[in-house]
C-alpha atoms as a PDB file:
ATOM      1  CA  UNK A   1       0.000   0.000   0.000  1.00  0.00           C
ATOM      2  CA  UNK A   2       1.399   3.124  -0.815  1.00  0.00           C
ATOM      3  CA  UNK A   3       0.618   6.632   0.567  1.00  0.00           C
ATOM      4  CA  UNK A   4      -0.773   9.256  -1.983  1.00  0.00           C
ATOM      5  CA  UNK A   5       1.425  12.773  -0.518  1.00  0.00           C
ATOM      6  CA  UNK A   6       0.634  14.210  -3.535  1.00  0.00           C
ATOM      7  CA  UNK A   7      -3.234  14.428  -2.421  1.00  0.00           C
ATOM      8  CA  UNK A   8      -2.874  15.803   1.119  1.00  0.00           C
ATOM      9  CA  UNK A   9      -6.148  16.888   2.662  1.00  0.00           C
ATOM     10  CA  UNK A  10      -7.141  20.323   3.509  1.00  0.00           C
ATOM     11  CA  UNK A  11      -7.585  19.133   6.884  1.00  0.00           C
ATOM     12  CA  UNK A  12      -4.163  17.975   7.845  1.00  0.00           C
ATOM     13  CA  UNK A  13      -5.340  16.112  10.913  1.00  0.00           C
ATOM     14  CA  UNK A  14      -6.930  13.749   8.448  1.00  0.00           C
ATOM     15  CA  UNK A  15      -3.441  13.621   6.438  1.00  0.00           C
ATOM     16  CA  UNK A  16      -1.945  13.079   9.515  1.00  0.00           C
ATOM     17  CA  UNK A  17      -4.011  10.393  10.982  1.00  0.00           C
ATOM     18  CA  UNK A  18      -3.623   8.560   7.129  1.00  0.00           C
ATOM     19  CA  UNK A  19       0.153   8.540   7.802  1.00  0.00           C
ATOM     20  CA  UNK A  20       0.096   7.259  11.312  1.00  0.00           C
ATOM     21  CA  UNK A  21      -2.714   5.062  10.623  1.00  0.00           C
ATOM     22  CA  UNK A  22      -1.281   2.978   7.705  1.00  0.00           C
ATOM     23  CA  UNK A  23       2.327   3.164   9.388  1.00  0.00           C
ATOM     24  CA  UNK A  24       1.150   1.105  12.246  1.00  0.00           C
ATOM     25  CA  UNK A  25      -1.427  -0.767  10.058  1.00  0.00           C
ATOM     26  CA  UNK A  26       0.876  -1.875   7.189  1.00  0.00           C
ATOM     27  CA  UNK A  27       4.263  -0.418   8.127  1.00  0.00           C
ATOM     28  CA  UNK A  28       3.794   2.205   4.923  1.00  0.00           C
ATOM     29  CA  UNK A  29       6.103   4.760   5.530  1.00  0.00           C
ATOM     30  CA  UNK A  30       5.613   8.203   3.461  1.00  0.00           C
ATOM     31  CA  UNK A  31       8.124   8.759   0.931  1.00  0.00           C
ATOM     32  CA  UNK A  32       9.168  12.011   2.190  1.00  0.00           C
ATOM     33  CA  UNK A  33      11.161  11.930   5.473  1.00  0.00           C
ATOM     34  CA  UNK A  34       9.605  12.831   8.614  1.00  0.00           C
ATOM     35  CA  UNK A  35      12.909  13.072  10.410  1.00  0.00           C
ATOM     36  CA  UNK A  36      13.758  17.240  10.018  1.00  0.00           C
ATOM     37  CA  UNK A  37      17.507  16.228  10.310  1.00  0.00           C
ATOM     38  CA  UNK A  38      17.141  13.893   7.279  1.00  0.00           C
ATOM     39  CA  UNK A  39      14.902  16.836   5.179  1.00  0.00           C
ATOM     40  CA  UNK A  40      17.509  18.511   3.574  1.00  0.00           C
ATOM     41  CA  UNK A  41      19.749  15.662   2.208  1.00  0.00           C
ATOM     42  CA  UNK A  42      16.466  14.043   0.725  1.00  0.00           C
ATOM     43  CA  UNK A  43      15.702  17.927  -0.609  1.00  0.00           C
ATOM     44  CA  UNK A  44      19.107  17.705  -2.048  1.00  0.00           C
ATOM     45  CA  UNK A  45      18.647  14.328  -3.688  1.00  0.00           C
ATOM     46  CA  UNK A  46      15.293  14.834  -5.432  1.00  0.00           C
ATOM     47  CA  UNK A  47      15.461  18.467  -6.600  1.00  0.00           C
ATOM     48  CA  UNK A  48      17.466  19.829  -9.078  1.00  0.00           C
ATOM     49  CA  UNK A  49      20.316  21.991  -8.478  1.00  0.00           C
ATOM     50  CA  UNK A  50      18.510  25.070  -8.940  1.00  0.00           C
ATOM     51  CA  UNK A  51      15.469  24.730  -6.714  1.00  0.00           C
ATOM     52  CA  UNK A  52      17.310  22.969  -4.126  1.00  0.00           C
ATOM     53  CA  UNK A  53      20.170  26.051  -4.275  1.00  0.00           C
ATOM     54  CA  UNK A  54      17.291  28.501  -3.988  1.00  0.00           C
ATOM     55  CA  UNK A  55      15.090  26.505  -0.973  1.00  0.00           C
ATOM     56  CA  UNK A  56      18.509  26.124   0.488  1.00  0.00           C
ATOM     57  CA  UNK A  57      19.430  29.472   0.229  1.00  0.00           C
ATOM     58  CA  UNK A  58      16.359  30.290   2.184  1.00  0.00           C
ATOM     59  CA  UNK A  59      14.014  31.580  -1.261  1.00  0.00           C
ATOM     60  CA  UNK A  60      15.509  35.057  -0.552  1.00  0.00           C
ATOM     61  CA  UNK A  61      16.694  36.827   2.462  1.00  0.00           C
ATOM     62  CA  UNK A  62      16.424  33.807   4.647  1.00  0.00           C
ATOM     63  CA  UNK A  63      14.790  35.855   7.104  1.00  0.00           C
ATOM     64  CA  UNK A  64      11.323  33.282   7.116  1.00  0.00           C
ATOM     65  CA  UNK A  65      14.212  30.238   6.992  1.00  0.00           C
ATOM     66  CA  UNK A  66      15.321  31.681  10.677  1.00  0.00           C
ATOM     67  CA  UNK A  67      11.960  32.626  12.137  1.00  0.00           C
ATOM     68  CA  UNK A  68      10.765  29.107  11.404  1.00  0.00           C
ATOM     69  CA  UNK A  69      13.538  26.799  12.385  1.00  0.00           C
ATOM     70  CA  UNK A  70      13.476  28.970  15.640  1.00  0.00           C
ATOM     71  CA  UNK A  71       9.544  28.244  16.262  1.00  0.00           C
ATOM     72  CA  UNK A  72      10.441  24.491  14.876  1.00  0.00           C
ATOM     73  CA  UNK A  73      12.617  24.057  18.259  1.00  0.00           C
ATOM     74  CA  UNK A  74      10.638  25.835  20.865  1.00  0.00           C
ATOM     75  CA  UNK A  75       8.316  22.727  20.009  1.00  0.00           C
ATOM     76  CA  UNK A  76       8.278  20.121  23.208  1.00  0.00           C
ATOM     77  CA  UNK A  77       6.591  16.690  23.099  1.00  0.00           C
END
């Protein structure tokens, strides 16, 4: 069974629940990493050299690159 990402829901809690649901079901994993250390090297691998250079490179003044990774640790579980 594989997952569809290229449909996500408008709801994510629904695309979320699909994800965890047929991991634990089936042992589908989604094709796109859900490890954030592991993000960028898969980013690197499947785009080419010019969208991954300009994602990278933060799409411009890396400004929204900083605020986010600094909202992306204040996260606890």
């Amino acid at each position: 069974m594989q997952l569809n990402l290229t449909k996500m829901s408008d709801n994510y809690a629904a695309y979320q629940t699909e994800i965890y649901g047929k991991g634990a079901l089936t042992g589908t994993k989604p094709s796109v990493t859900t490890d954030p250390r592991r993000l960028e090297e898969q980013a690197k691998q499947n785009l080419g050299v010019r969208a991954f250079n300009y994602v990278a490179g933060g799409a411009g003044e890396k400004a929204t690159m900083d605020s986010n990774r600094l909202a992306f640790r204040q996260w606890k579980m």
